[in-house]
C-alpha atoms as a PDB file:
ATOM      1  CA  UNK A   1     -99.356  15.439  88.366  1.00  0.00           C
ATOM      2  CA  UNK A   2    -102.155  13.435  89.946  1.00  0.00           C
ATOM      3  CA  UNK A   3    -103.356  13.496  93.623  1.00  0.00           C
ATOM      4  CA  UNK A   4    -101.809  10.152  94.287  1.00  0.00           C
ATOM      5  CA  UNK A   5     -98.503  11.172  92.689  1.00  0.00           C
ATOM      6  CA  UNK A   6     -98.255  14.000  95.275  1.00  0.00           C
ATOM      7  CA  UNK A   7     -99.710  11.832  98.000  1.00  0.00           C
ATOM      8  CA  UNK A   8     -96.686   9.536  97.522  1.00  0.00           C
ATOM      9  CA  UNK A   9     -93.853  12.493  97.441  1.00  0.00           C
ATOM     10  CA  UNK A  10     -95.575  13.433 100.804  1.00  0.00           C
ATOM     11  CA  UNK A  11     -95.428  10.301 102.660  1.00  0.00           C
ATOM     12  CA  UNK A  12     -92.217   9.570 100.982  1.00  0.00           C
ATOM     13  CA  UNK A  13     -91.074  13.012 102.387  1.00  0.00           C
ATOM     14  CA  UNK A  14     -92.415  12.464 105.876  1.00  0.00           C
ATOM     15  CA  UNK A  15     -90.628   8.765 106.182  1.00  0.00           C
ATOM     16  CA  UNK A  16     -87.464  10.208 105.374  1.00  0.00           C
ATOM     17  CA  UNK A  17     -87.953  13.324 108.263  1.00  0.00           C
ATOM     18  CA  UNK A  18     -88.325  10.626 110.638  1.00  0.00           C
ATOM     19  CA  UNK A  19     -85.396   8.544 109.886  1.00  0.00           C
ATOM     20  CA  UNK A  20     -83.310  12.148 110.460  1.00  0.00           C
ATOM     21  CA  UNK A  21     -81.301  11.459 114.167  1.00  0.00           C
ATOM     22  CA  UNK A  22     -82.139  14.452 116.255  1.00  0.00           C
ATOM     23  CA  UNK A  23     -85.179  15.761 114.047  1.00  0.00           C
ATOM     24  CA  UNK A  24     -85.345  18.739 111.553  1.00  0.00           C
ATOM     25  CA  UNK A  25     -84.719  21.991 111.994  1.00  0.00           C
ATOM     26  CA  UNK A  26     -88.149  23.083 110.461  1.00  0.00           C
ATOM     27  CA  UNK A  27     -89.811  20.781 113.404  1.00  0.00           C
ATOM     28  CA  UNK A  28     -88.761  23.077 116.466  1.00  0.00           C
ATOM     29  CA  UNK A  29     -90.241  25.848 114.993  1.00  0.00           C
ATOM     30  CA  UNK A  30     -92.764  25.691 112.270  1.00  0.00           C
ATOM     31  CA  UNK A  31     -94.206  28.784 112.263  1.00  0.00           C
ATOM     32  CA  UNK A  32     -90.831  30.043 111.226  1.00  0.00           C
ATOM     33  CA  UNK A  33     -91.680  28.278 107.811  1.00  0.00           C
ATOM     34  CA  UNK A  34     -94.566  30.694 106.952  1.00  0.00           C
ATOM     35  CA  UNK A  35     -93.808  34.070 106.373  1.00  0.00           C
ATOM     36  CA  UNK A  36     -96.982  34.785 104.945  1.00  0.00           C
ATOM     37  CA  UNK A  37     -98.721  35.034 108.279  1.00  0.00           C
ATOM     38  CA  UNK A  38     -96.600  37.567 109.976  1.00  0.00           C
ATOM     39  CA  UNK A  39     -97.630  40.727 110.479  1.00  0.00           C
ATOM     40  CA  UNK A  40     -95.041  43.246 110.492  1.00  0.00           C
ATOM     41  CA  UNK A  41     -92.600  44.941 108.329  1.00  0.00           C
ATOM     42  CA  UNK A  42     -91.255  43.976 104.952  1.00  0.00           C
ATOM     43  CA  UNK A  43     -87.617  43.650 106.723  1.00  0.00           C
ATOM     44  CA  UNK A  44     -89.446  41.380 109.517  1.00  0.00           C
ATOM     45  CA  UNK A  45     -90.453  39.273 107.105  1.00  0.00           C
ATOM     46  CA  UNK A  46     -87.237  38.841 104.957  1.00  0.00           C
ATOM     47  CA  UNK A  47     -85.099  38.271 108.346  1.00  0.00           C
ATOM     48  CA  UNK A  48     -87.361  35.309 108.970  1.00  0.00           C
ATOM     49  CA  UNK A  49     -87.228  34.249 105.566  1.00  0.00           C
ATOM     50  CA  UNK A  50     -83.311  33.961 106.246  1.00  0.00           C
ATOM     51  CA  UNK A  51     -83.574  32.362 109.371  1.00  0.00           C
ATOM     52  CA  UNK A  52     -85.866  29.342 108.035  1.00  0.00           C
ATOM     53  CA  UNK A  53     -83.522  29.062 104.564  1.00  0.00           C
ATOM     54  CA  UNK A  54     -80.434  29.110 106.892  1.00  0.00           C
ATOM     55  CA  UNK A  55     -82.070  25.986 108.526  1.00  0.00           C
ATOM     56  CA  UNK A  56     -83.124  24.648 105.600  1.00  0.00           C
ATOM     57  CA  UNK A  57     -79.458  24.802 104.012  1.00  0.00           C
ATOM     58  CA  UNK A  58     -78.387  22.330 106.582  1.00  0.00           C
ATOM     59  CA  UNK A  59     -81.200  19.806 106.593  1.00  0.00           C
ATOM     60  CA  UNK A  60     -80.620  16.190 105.354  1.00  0.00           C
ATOM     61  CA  UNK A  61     -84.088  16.118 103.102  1.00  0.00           C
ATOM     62  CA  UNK A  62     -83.885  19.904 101.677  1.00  0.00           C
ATOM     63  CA  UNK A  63     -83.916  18.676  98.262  1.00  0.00           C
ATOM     64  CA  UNK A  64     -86.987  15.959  98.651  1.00  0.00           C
ATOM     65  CA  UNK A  65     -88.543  18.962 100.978  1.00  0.00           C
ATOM     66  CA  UNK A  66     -88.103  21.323  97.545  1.00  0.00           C
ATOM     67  CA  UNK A  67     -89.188  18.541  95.189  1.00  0.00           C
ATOM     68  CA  UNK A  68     -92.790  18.225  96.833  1.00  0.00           C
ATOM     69  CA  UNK A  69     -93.121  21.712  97.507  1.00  0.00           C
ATOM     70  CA  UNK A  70     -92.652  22.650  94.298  1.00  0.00           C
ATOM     71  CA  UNK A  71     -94.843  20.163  92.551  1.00  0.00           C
ATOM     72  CA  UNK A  72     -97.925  21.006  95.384  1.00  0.00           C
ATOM     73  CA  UNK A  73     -97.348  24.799  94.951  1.00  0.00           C
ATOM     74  CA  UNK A  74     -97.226  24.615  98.533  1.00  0.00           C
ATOM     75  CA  UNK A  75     -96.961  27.967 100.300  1.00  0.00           C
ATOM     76  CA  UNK A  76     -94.330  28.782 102.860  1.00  0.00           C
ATOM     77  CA  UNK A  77     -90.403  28.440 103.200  1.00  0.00           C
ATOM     78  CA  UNK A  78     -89.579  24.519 102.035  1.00  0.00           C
ATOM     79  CA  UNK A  79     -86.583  22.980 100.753  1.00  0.00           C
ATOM     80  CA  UNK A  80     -85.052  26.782 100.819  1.00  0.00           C
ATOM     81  CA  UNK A  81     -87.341  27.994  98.795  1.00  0.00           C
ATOM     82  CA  UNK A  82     -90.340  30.781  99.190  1.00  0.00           C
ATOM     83  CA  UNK A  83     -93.608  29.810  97.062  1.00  0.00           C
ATOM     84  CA  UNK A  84     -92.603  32.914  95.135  1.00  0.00           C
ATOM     85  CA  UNK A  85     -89.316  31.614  94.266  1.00  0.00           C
ATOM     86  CA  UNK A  86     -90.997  28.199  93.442  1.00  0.00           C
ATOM     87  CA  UNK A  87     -93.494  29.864  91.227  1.00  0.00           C
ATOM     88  CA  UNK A  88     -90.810  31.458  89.559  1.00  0.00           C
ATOM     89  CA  UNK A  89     -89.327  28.222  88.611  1.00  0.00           C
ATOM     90  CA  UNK A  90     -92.397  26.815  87.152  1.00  0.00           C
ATOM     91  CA  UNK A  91     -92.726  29.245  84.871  1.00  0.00           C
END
């Protein structure tokens, strides 16, 4: 996959968040996206992992979200996914 290739997925990604009436979920509170940065328990973690994969499960663009995330082996919670889940499907 070339830089341009992902480059495209990413603007094509953020054109279709803005065209979502009322915004995304993942836009009120990003930081909920990145369980990698908390510091806490292993349970703190995986409630927050819920929370942002509940959000993502109703969100209009989860599956372009997913797509670019998991051909930028992005880190984080997109499209419902954890990178470790994404890596997982890569193989």
């Amino acid at each position: 996959m070339t830089f341009r290739h992902l480059e495209r997925k990413y603007i094509e990604l953020q054109e279709a968040v803005r065209n979502v009436p009322g915004g995304v979920g993942c836009a009120n509170d990003p930081t909920l996206f990145f369980p990698e940065d908390l510091v806490g328990s292993y349970h703190d973690r995986k409630d927050v992992i819920t929370q942002a994969k509940a959000i993502c499960a109703e969100c209009p663009v989860k599956l372009r979200c997913f797509d670019y995330a998991l051909s930028a082996h992005m880190v984080g919670i997109w499209g419902g996914t954890t990178a470790e889940e994404r890596q997982k499907l890569r193989g």
